[in-house]
PDB file of N, CA and C in Angstrom:
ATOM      1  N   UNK A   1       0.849  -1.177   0.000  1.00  0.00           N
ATOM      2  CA  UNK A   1       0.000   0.000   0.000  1.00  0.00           C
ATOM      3  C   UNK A   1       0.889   1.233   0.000  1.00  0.00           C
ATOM      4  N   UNK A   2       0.112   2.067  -0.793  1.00  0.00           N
ATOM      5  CA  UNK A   2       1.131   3.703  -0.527  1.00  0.00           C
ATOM      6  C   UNK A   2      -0.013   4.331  -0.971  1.00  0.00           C
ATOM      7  N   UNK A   3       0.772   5.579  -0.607  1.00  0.00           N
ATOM      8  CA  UNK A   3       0.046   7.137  -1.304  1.00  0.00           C
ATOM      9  C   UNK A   3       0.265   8.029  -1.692  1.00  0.00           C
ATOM     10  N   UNK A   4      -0.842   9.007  -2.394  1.00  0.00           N
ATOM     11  CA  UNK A   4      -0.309   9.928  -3.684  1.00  0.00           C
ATOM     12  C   UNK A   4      -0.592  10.905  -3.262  1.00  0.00           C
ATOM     13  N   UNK A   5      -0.129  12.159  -2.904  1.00  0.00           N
ATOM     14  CA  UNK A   5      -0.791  13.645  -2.602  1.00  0.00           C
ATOM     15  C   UNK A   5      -0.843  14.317  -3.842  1.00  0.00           C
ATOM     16  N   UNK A   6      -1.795  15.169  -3.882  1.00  0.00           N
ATOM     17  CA  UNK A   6      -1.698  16.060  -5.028  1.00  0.00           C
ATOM     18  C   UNK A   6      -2.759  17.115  -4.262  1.00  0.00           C
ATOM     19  N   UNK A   7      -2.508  18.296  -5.193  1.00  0.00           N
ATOM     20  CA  UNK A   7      -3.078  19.578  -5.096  1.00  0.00           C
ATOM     21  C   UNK A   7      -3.092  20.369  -6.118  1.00  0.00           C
ATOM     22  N   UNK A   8      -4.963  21.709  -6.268  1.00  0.00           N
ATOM     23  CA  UNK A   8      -4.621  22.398  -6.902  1.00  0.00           C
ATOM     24  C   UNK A   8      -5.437  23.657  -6.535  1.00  0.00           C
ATOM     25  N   UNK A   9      -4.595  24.506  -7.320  1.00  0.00           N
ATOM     26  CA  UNK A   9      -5.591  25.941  -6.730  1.00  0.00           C
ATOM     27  C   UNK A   9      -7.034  26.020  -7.966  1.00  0.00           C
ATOM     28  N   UNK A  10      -7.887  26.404  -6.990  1.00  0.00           N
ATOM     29  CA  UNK A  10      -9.282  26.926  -7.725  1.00  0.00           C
ATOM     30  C   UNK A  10      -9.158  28.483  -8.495  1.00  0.00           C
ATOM     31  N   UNK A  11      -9.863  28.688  -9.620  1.00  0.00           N
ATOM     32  CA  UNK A  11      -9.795  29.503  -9.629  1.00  0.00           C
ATOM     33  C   UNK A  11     -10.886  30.745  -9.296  1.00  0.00           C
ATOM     34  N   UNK A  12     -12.285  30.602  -8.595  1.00  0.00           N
ATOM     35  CA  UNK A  12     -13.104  30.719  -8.093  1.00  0.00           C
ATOM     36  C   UNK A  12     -14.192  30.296  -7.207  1.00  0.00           C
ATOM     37  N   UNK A  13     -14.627  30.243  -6.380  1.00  0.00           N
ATOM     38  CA  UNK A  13     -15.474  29.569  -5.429  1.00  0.00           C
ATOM     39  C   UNK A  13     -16.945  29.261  -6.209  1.00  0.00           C
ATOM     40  N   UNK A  14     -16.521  28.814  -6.864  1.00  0.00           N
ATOM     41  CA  UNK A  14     -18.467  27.981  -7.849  1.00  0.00           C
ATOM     42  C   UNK A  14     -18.086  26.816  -7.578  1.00  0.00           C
ATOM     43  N   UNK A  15     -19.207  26.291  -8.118  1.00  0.00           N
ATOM     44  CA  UNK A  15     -19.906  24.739  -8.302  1.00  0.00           C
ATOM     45  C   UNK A  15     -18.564  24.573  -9.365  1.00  0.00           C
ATOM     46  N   UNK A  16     -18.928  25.083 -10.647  1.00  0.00           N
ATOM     47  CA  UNK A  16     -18.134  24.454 -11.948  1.00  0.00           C
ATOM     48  C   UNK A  16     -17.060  24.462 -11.246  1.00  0.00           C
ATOM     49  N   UNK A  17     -16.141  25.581 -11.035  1.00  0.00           N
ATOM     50  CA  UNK A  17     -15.076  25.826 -10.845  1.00  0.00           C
ATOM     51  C   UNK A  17     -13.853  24.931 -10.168  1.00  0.00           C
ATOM     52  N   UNK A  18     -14.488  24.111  -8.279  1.00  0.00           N
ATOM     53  CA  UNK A  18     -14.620  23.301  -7.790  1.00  0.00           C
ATOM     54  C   UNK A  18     -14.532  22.194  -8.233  1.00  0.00           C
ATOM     55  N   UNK A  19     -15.412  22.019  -9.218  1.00  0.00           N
ATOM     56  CA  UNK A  19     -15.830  20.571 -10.146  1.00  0.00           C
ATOM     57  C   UNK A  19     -14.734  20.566 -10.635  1.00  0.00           C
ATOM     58  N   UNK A  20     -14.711  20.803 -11.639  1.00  0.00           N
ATOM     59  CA  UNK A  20     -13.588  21.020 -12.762  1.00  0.00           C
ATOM     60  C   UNK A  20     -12.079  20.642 -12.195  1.00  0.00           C
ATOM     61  N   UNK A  21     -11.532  21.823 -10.952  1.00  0.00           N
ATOM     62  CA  UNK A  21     -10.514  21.698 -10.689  1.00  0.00           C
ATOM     63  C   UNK A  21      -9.929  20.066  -9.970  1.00  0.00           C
ATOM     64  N   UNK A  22     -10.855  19.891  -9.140  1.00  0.00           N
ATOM     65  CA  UNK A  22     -10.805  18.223  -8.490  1.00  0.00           C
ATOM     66  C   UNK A  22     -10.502  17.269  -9.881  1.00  0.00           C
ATOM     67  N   UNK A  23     -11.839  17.257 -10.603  1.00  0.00           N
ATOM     68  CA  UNK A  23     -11.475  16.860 -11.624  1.00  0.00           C
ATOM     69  C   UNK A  23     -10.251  16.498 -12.404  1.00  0.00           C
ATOM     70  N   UNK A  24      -9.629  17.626 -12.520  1.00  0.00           N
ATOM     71  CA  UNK A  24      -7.959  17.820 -13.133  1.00  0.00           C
ATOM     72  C   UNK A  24      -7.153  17.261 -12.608  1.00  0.00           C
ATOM     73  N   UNK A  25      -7.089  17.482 -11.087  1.00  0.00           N
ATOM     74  CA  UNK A  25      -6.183  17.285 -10.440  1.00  0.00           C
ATOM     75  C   UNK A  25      -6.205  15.456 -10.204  1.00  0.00           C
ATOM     76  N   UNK A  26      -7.603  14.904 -10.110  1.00  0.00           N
ATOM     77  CA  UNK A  26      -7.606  13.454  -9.897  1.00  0.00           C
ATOM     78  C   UNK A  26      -7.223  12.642 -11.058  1.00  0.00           C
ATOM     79  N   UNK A  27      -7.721  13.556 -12.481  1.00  0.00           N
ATOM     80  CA  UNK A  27      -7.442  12.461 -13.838  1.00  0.00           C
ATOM     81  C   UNK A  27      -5.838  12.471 -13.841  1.00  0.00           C
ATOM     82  N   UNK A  28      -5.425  13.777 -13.885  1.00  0.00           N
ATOM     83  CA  UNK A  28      -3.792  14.023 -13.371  1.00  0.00           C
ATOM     84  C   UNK A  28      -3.188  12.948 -12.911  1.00  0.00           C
ATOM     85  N   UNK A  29      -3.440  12.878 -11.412  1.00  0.00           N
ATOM     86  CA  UNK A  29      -3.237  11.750 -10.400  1.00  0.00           C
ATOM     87  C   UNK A  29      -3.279  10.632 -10.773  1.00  0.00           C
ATOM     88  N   UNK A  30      -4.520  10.187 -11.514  1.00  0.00           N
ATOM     89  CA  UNK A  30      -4.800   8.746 -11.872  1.00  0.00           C
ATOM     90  C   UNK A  30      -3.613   8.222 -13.278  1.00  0.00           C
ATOM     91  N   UNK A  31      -3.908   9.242 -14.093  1.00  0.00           N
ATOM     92  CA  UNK A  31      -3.072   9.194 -15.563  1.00  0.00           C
ATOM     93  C   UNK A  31      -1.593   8.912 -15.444  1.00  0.00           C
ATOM     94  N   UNK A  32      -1.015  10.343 -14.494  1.00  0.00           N
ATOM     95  CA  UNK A  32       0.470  10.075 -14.224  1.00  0.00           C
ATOM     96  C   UNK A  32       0.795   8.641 -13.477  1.00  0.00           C
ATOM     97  N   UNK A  33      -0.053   8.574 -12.810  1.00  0.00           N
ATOM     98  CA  UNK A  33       0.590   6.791 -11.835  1.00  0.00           C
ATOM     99  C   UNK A  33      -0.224   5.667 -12.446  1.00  0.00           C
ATOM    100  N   UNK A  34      -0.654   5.645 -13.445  1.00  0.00           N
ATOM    101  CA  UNK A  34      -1.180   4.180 -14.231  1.00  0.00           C
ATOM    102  C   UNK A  34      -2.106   3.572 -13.369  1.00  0.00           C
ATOM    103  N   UNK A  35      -3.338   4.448 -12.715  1.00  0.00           N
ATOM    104  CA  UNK A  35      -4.575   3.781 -11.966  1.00  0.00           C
ATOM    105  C   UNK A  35      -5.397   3.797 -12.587  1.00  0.00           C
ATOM    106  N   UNK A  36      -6.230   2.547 -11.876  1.00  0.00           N
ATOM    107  CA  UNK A  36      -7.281   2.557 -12.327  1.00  0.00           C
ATOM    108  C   UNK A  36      -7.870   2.242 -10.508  1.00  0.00           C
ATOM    109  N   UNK A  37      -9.669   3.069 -10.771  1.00  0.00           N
ATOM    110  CA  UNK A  37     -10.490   2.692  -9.577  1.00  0.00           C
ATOM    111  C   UNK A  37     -10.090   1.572  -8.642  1.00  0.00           C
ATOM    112  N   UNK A  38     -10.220   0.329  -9.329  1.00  0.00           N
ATOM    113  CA  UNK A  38     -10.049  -0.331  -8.635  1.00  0.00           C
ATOM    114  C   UNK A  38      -9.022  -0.902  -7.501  1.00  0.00           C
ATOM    115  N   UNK A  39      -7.379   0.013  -8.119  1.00  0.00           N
ATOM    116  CA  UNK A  39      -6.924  -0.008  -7.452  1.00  0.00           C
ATOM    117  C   UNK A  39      -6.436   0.633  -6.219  1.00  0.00           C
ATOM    118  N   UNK A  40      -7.254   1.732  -6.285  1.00  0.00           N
ATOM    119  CA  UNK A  40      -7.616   2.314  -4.660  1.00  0.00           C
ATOM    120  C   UNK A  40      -8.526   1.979  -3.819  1.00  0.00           C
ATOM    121  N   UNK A  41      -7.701   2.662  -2.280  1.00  0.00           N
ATOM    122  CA  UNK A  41      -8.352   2.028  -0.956  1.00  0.00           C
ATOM    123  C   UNK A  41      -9.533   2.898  -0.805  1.00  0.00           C
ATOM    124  N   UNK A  42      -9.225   4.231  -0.345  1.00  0.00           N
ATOM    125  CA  UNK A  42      -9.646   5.241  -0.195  1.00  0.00           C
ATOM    126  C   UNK A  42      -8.944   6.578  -0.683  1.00  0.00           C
ATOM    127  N   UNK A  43      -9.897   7.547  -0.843  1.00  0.00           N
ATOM    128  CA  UNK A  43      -9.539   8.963  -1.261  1.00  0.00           C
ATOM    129  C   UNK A  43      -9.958   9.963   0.333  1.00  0.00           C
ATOM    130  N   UNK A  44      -8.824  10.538   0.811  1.00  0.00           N
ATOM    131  CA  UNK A  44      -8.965  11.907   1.549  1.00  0.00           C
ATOM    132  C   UNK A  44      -9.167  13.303   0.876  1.00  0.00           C
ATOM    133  N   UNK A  45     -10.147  14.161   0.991  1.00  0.00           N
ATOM    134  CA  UNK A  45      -9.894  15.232   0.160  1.00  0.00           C
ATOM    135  C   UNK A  45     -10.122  16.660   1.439  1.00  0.00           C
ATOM    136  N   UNK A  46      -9.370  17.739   1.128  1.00  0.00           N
ATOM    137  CA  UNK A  46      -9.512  18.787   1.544  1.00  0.00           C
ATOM    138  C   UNK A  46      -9.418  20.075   1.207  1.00  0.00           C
ATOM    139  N   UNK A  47     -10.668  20.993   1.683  1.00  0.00           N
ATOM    140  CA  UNK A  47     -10.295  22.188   0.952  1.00  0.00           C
ATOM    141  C   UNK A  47     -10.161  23.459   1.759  1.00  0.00           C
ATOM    142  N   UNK A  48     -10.035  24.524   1.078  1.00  0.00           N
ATOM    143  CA  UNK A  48      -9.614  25.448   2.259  1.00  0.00           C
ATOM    144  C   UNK A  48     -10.949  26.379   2.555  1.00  0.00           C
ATOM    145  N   UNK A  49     -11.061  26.675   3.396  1.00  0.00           N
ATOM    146  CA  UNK A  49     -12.049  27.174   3.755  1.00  0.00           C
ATOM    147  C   UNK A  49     -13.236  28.434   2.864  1.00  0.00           C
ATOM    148  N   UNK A  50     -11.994  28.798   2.265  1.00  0.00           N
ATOM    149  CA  UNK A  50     -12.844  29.758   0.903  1.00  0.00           C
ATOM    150  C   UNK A  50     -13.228  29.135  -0.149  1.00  0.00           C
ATOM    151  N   UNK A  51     -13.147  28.005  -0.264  1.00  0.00           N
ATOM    152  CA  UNK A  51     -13.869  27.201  -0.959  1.00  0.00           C
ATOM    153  C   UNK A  51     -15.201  26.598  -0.167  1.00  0.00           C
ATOM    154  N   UNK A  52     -16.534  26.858  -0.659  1.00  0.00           N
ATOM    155  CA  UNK A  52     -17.927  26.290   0.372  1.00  0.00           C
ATOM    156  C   UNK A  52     -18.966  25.779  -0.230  1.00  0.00           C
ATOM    157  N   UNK A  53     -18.519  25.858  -1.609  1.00  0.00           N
ATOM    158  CA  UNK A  53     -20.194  26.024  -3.048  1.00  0.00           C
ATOM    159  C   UNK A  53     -20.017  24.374  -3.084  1.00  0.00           C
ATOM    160  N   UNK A  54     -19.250  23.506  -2.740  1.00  0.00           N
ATOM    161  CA  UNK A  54     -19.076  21.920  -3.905  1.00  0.00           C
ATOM    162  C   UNK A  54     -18.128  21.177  -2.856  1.00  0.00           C
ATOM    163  N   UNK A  55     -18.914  19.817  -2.588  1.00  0.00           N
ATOM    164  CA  UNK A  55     -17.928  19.188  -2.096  1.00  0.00           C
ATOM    165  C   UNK A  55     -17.108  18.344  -3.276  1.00  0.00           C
ATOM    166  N   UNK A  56     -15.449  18.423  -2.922  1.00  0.00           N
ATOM    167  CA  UNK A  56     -14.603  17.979  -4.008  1.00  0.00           C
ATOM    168  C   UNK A  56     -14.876  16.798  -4.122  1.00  0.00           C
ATOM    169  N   UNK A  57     -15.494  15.760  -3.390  1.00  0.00           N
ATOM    170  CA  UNK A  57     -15.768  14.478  -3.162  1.00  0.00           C
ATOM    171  C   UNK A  57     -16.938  14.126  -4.490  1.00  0.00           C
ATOM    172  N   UNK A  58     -17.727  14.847  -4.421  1.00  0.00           N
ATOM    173  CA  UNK A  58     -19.291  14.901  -5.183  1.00  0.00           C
ATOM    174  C   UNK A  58     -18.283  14.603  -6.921  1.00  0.00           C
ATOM    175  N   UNK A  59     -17.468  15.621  -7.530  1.00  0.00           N
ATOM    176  CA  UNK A  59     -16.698  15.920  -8.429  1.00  0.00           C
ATOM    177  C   UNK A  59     -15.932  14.416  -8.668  1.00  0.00           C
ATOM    178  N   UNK A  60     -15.668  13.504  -7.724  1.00  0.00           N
ATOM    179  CA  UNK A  60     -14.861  12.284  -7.969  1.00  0.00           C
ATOM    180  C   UNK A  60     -16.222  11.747  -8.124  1.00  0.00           C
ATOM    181  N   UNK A  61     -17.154  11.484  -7.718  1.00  0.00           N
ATOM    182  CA  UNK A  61     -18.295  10.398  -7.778  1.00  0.00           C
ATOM    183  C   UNK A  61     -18.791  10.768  -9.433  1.00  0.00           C
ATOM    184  N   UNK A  62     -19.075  12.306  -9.781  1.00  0.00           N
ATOM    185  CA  UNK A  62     -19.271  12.406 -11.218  1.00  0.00           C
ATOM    186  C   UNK A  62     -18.415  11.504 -12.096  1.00  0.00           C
ATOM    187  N   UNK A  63     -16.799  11.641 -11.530  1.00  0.00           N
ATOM    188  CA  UNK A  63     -16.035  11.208 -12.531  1.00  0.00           C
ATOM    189  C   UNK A  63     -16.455   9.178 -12.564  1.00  0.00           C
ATOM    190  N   UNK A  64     -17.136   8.858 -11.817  1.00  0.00           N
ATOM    191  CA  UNK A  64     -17.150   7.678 -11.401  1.00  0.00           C
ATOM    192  C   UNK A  64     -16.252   6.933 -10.374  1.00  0.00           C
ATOM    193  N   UNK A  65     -16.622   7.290  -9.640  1.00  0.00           N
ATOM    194  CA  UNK A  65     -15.331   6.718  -8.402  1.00  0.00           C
ATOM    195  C   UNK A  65     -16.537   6.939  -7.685  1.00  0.00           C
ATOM    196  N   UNK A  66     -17.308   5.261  -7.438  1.00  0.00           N
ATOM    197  CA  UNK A  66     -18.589   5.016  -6.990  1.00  0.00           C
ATOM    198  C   UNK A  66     -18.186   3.816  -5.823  1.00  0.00           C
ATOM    199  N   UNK A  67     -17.113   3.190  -5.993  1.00  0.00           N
ATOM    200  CA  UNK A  67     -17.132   1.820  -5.272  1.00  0.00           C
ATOM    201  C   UNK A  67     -15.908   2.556  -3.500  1.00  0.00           C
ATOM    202  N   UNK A  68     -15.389   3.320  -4.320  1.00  0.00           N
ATOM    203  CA  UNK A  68     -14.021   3.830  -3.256  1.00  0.00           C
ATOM    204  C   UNK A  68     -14.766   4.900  -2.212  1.00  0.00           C
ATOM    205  N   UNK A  69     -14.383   4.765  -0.870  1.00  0.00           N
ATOM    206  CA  UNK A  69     -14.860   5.545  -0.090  1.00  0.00           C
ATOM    207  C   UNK A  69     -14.112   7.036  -0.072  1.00  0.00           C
ATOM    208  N   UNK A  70     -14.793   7.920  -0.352  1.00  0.00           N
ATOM    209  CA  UNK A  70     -14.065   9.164  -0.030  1.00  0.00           C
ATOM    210  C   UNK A  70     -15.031  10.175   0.716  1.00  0.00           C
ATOM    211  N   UNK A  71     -13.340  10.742   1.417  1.00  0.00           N
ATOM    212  CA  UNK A  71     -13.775  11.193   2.718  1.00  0.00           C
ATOM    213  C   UNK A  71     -13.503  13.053   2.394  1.00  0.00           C
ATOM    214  N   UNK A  72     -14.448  14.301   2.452  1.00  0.00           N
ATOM    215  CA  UNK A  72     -14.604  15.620   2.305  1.00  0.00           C
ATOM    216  C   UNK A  72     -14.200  16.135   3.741  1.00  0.00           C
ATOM    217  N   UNK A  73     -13.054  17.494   3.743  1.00  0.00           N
ATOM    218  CA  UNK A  73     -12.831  17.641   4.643  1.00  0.00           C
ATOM    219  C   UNK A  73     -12.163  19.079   4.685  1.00  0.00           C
ATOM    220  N   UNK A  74     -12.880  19.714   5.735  1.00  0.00           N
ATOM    221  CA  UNK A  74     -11.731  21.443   5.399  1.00  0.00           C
ATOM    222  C   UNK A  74     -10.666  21.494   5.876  1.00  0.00           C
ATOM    223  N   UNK A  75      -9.754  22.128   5.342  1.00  0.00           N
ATOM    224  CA  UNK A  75      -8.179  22.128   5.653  1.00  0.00           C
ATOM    225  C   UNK A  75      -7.905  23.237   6.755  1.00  0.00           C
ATOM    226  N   UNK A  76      -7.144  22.918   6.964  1.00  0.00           N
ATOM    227  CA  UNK A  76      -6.362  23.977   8.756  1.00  0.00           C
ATOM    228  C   UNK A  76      -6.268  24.994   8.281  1.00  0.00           C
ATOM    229  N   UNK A  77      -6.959  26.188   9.481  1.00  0.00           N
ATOM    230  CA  UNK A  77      -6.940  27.069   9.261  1.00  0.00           C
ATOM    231  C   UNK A  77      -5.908  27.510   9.415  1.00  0.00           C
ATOM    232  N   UNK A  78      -4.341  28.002   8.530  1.00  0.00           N
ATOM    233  CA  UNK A  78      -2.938  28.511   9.174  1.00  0.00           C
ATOM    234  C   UNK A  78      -2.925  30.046   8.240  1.00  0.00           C
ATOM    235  N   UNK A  79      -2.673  30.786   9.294  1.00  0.00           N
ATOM    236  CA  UNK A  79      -2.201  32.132   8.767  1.00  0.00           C
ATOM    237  C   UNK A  79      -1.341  32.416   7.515  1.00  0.00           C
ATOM    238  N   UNK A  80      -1.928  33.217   7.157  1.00  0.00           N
ATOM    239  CA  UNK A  80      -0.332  32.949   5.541  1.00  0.00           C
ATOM    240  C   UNK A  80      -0.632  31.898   4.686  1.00  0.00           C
ATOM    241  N   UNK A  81      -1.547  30.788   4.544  1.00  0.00           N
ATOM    242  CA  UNK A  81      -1.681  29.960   3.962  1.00  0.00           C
ATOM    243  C   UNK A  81      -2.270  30.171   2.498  1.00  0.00           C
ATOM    244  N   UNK A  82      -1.965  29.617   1.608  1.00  0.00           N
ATOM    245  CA  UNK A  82      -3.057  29.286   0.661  1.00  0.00           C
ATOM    246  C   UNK A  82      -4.862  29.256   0.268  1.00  0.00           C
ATOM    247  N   UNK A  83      -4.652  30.135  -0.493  1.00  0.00           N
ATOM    248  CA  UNK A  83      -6.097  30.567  -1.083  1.00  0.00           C
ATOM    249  C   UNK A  83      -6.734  29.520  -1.690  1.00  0.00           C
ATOM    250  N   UNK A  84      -8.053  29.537  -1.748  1.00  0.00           N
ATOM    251  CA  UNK A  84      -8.882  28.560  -2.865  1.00  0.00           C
ATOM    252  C   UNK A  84      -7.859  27.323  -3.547  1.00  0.00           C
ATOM    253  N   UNK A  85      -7.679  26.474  -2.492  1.00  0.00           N
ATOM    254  CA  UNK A  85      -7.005  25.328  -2.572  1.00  0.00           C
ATOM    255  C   UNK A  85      -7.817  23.778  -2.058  1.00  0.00           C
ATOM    256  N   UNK A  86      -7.800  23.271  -3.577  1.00  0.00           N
ATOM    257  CA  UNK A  86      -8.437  21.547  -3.037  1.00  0.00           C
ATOM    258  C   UNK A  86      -7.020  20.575  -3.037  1.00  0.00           C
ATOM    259  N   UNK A  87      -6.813  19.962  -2.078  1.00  0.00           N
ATOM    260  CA  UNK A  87      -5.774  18.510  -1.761  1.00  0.00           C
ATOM    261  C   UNK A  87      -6.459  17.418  -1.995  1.00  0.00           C
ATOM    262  N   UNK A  88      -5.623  16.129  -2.282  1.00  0.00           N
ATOM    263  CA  UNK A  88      -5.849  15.149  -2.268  1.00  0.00           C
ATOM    264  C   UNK A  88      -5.146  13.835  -1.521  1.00  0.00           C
ATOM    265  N   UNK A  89      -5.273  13.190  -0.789  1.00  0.00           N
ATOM    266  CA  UNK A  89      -4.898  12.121  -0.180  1.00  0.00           C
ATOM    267  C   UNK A  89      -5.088  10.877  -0.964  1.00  0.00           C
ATOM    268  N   UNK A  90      -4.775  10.026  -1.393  1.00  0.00           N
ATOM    269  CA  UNK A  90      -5.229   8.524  -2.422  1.00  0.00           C
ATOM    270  C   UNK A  90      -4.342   7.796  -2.052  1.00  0.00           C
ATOM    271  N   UNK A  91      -5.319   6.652  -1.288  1.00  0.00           N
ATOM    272  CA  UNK A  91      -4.267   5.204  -0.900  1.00  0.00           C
ATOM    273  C   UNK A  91      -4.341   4.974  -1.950  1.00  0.00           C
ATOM    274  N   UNK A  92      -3.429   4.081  -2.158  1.00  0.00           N
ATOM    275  CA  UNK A  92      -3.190   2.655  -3.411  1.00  0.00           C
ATOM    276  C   UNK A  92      -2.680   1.400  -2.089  1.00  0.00           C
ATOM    277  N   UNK A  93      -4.078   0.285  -3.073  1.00  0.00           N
ATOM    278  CA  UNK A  93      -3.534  -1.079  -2.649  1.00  0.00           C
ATOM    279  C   UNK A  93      -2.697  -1.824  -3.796  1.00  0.00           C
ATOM    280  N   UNK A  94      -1.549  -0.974  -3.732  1.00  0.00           N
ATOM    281  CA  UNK A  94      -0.364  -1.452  -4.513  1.00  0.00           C
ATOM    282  C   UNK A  94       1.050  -1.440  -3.819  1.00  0.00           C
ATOM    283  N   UNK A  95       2.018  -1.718  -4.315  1.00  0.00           N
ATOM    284  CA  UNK A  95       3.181  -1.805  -3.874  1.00  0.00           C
ATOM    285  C   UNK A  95       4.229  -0.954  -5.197  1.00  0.00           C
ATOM    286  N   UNK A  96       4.420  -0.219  -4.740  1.00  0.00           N
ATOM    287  CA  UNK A  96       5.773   1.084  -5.392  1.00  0.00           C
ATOM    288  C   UNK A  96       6.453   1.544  -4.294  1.00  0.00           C
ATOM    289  N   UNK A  97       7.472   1.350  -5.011  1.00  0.00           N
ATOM    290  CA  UNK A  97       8.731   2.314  -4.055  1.00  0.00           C
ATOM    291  C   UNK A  97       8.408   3.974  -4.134  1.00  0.00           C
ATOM    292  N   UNK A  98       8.348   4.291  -2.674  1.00  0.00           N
ATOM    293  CA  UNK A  98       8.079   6.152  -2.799  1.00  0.00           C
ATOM    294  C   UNK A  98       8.926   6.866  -3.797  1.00  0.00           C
ATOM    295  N   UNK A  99       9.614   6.779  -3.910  1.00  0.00           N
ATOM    296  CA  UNK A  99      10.221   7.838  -4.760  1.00  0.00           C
ATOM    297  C   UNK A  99       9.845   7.685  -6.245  1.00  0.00           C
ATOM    298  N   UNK A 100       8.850   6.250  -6.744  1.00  0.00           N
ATOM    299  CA  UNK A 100       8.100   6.691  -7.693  1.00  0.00           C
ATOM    300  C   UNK A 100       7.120   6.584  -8.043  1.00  0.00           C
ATOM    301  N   UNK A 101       6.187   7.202  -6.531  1.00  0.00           N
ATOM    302  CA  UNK A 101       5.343   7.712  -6.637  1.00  0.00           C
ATOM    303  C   UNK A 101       5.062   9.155  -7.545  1.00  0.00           C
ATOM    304  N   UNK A 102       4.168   9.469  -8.395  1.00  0.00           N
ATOM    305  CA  UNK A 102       4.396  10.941  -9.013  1.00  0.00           C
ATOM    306  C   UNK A 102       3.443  11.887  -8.086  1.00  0.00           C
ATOM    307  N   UNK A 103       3.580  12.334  -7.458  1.00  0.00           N
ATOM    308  CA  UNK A 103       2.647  13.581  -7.328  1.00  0.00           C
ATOM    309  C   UNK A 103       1.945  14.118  -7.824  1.00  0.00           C
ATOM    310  N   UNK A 104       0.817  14.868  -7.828  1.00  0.00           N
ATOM    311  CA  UNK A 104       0.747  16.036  -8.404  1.00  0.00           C
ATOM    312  C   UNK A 104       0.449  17.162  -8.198  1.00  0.00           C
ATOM    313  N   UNK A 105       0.926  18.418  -8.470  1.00  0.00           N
ATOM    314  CA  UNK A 105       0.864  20.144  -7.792  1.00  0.00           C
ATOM    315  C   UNK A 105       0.483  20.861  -9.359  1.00  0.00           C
ATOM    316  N   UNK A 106      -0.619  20.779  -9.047  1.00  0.00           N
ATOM    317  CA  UNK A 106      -1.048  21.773 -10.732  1.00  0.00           C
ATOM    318  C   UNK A 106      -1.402  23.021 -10.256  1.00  0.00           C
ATOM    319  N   UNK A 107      -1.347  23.832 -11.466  1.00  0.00           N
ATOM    320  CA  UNK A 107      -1.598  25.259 -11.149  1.00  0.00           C
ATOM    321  C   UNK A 107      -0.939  26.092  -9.857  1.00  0.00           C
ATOM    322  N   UNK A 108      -1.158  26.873  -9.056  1.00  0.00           N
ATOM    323  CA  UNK A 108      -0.638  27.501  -8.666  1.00  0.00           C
ATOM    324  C   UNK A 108      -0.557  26.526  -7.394  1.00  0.00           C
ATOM    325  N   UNK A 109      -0.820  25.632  -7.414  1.00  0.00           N
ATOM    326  CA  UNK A 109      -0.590  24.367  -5.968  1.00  0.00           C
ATOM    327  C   UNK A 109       0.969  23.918  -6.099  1.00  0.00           C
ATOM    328  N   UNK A 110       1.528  24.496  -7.306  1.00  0.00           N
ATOM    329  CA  UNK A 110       2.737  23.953  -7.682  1.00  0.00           C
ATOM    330  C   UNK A 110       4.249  24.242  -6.851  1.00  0.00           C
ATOM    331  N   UNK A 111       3.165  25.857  -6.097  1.00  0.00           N
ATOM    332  CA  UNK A 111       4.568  26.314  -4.854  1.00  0.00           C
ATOM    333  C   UNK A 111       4.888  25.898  -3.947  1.00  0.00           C
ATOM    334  N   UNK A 112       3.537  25.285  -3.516  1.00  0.00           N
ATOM    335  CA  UNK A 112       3.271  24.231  -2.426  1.00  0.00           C
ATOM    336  C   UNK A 112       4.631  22.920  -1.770  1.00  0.00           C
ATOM    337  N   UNK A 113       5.166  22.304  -3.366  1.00  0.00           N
ATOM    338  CA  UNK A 113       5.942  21.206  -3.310  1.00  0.00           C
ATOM    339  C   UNK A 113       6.790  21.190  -4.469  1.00  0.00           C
ATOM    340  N   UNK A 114       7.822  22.405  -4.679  1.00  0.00           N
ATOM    341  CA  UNK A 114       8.356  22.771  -5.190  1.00  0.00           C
ATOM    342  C   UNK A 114       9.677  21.169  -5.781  1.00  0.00           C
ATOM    343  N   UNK A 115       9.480  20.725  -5.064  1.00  0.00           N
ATOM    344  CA  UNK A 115      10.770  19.915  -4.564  1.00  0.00           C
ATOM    345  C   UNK A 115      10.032  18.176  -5.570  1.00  0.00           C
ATOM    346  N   UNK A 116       8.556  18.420  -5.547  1.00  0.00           N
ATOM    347  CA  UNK A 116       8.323  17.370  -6.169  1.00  0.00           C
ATOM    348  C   UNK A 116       7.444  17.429  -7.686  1.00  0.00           C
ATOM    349  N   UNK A 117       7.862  19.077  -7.980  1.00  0.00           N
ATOM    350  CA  UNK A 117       6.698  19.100  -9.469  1.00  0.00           C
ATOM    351  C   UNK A 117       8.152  19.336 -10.528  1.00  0.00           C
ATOM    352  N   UNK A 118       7.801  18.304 -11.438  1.00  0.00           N
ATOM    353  CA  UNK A 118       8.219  18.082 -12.644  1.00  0.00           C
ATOM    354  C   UNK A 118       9.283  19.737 -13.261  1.00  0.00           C
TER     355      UNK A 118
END
């Protein structure tokens, strides 16, 4: 088992906007590491508090990710932090060595983890 973090910034607090961005960031996720549904445990997701219109969770069930439990959740409130930002948590019931795991930091989530975007 392991896991994949990824993140990305929104670029407005809507429904679409929300949608869309989860969206990106999960096909991202899924595409770069050769998943498929089935081979996840669970999905953690979190967003930051200026985000309130869409849970990012709802946005994975559109995409079809019907069988995997995922869990919606607001992110810590820290001073100085990041604006209109959705994260992602994704077990895999697989076996990879961490370091190639891919990440992903799209859009302006990319300052975030400087150390692990392409």
């Amino acid at each position: 088992m392991y896991a994949i973090r990824g993140a990305i910034s929104v670029e407005a607090n809507t429904v679409k906007n929300i949608s869309a961005a989860t969206k990106e960031l999960m096909k991202s996720l899924m595409q770069e590491n050769s998943l498929q549904e089935e081979d996840l445990i669970s999905i953690i997701t979190t967003a930051t508090a200026d985000l309130n219109k869409a849970y990012p969770g709802k946005a994975l069930r559109e995409l079809g990710y019907n069988i995997t439990p995922i869990l919606c959740m607001q992110e810590m409130k820290v001073e100085n932090s990041s604006k209109k930002m959705i994260r992602l948590l994704v077990h895999v019931d697989r076996e990879k060595n961490k370091n190639q795991v891919k990440h992903q930091y799209l859009k302006d989530a990319k300052k975030l983890r400087p150390d692990l975007v392409d």
